[in-house]
PDB file of N, CA and C in Angstrom:
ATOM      1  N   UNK A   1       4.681  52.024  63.984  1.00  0.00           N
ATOM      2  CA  UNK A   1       3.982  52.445  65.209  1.00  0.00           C
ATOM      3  C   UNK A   1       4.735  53.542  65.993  1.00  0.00           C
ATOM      4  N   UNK A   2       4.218  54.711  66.422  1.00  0.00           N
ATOM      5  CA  UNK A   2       4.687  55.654  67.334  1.00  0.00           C
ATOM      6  C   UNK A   2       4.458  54.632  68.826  1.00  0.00           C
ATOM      7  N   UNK A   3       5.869  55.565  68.838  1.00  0.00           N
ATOM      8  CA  UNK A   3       6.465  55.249  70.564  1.00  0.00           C
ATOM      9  C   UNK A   3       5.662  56.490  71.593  1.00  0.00           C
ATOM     10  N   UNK A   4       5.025  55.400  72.617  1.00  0.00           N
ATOM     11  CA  UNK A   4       4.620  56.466  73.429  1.00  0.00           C
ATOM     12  C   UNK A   4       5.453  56.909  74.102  1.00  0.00           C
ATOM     13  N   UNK A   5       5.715  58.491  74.667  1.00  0.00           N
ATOM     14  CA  UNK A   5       6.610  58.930  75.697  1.00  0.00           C
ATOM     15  C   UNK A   5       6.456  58.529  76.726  1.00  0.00           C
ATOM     16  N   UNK A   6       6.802  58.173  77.445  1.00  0.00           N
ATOM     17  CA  UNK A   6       6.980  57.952  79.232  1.00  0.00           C
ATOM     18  C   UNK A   6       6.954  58.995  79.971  1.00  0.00           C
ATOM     19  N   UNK A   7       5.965  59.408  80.805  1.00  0.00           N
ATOM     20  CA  UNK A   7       5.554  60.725  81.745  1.00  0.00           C
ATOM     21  C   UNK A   7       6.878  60.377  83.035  1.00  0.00           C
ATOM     22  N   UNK A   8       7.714  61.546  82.863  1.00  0.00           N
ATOM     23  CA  UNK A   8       8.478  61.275  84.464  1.00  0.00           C
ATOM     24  C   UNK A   8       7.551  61.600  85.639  1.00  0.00           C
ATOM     25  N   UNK A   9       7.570  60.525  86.642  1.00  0.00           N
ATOM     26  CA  UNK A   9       6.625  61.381  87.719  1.00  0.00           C
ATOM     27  C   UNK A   9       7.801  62.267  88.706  1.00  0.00           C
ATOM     28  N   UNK A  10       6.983  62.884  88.694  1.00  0.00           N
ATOM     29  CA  UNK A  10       7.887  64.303  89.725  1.00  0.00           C
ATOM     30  C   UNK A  10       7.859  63.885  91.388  1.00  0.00           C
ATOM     31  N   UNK A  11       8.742  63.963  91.584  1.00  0.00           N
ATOM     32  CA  UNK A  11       8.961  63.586  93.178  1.00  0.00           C
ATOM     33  C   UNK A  11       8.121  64.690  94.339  1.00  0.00           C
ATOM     34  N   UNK A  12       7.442  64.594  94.849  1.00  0.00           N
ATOM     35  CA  UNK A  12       7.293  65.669  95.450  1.00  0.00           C
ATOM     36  C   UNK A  12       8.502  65.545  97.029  1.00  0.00           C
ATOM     37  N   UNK A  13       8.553  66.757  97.367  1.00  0.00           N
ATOM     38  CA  UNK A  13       9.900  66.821  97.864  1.00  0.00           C
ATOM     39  C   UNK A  13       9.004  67.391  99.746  1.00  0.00           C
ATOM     40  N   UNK A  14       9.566  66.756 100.455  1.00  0.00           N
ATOM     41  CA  UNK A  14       8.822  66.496 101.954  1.00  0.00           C
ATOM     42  C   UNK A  14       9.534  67.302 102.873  1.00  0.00           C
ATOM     43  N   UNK A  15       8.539  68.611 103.272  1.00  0.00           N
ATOM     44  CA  UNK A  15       8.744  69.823 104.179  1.00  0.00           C
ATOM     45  C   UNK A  15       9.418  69.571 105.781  1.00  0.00           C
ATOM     46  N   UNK A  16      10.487  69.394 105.900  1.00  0.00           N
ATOM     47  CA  UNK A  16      11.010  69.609 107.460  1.00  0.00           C
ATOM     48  C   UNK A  16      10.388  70.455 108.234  1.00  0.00           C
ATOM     49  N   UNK A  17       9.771  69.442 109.103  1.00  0.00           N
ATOM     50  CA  UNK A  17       9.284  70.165 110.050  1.00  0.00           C
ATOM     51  C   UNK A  17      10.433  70.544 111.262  1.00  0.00           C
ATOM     52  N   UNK A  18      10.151  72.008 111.516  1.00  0.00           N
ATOM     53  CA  UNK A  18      10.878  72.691 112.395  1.00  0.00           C
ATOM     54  C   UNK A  18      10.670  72.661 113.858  1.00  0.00           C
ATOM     55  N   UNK A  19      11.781  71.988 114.570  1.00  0.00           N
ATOM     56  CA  UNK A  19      11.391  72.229 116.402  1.00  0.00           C
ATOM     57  C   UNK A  19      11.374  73.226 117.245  1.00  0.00           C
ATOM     58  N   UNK A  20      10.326  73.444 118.147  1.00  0.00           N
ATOM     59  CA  UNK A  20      10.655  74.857 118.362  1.00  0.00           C
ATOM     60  C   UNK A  20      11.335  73.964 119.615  1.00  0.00           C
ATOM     61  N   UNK A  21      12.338  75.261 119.925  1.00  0.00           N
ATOM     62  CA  UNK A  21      13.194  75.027 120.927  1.00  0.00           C
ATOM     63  C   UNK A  21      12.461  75.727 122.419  1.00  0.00           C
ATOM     64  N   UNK A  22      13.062  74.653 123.366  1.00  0.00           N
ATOM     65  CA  UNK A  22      12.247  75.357 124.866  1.00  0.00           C
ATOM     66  C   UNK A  22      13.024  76.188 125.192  1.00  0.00           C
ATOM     67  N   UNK A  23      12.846  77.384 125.651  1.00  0.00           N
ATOM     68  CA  UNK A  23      13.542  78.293 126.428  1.00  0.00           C
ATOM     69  C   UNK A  23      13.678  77.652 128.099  1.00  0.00           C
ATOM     70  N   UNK A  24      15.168  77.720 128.486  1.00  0.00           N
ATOM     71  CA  UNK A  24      15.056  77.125 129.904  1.00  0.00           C
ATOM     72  C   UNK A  24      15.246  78.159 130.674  1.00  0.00           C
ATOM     73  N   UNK A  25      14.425  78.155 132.187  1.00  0.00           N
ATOM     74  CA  UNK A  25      14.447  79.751 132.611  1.00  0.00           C
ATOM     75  C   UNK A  25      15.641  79.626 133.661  1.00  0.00           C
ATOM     76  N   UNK A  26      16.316  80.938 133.762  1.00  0.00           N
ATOM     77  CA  UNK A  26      17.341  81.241 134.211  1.00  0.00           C
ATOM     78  C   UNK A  26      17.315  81.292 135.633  1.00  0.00           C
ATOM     79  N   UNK A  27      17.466  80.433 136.947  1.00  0.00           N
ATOM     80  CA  UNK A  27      17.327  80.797 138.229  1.00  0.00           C
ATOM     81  C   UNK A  27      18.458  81.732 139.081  1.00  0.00           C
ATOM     82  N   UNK A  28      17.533  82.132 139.485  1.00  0.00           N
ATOM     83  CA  UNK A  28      18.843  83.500 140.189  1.00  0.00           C
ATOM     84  C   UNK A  28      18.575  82.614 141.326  1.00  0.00           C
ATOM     85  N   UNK A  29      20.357  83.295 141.327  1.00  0.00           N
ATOM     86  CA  UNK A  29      21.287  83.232 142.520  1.00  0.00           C
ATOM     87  C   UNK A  29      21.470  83.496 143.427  1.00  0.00           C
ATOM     88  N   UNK A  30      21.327  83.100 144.879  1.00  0.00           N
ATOM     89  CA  UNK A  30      21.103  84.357 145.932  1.00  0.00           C
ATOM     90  C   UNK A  30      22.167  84.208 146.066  1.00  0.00           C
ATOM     91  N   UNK A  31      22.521  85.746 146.715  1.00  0.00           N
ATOM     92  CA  UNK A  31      24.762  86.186 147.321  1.00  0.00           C
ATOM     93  C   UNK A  31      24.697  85.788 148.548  1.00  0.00           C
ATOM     94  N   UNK A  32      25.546  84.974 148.922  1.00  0.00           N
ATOM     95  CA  UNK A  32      25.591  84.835 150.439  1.00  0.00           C
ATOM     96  C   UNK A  32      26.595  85.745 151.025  1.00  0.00           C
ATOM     97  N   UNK A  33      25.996  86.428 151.892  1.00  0.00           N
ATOM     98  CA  UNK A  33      27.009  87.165 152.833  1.00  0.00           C
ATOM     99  C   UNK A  33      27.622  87.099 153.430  1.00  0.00           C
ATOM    100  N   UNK A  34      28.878  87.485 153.533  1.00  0.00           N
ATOM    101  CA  UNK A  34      30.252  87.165 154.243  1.00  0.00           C
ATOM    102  C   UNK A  34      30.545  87.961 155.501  1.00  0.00           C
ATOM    103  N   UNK A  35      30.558  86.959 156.212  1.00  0.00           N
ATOM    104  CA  UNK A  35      30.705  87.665 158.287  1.00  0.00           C
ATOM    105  C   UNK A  35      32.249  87.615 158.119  1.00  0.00           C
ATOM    106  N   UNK A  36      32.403  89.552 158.324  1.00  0.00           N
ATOM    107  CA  UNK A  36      33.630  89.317 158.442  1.00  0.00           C
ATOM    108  C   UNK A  36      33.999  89.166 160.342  1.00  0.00           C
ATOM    109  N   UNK A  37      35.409  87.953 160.011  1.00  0.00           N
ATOM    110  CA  UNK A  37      35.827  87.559 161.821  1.00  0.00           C
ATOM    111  C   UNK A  37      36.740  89.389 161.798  1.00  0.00           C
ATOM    112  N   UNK A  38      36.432  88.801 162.827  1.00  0.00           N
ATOM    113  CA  UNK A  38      37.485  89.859 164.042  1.00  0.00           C
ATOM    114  C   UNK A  38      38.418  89.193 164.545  1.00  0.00           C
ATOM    115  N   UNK A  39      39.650  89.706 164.512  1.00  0.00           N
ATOM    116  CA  UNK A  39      40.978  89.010 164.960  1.00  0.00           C
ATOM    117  C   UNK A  39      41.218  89.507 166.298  1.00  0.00           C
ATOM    118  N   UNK A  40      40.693  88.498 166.992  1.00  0.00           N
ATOM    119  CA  UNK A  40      41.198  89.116 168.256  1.00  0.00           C
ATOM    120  C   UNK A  40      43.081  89.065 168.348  1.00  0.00           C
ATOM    121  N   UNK A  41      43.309  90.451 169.214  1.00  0.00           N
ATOM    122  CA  UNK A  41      44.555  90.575 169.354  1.00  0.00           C
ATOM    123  C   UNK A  41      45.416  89.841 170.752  1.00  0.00           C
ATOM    124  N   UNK A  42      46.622  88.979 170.081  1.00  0.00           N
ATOM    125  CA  UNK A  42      47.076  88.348 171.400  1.00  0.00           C
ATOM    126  C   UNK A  42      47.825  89.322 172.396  1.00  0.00           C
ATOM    127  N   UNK A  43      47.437  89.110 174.014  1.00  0.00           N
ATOM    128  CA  UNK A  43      48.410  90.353 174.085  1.00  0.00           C
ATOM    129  C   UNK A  43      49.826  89.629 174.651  1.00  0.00           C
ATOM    130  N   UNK A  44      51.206  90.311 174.594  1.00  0.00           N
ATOM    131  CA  UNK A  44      52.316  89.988 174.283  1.00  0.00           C
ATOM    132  C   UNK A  44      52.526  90.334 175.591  1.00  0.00           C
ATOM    133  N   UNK A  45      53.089  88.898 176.200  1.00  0.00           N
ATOM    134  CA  UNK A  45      53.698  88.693 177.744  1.00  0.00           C
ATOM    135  C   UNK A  45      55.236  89.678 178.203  1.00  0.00           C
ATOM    136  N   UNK A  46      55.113  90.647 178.306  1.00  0.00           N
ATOM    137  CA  UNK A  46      56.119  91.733 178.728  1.00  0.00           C
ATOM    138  C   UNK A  46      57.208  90.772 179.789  1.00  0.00           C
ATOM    139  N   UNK A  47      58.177  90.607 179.097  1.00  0.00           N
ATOM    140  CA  UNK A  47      59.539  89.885 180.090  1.00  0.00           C
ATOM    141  C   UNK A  47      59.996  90.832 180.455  1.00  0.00           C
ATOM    142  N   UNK A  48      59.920  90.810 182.265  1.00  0.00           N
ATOM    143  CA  UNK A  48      60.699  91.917 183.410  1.00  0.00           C
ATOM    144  C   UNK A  48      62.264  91.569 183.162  1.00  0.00           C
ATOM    145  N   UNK A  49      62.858  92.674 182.372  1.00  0.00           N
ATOM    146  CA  UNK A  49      64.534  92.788 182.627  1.00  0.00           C
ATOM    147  C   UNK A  49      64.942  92.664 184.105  1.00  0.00           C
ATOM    148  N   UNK A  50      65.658  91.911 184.191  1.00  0.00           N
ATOM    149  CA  UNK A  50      66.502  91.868 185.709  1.00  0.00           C
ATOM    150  C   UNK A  50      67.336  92.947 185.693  1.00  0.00           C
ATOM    151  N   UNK A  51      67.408  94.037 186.530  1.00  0.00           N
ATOM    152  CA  UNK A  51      69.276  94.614 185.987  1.00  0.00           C
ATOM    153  C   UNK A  51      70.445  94.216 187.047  1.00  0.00           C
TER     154      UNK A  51
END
């Protein structure tokens, strides 16, 4: 008696599905502006020389 061959079954091979990625949106920054101080000047107590 002939031997029947045995059919390999073929795997079928399962497509990765791809994620789309979210773009996250970029929030701008507001600059805060800088007050520049003023130094007030102390004024310097003049000591009267005795002579």
């Amino acid at each position: 008696p002939k031997k029947k061959k045995k059919k390999k079954k073929k795997k079928k091979k399962k497509k990765k599905k791809k994620k789309k990625k979210k773009k996250k949106k970029k929030k701008k920054k507001k600059k805060k502006k800088k007050k520049k101080k003023k130094k007030k000047k102390k004024k310097k107590e003049k000591k009267k020389k005795k002579k």
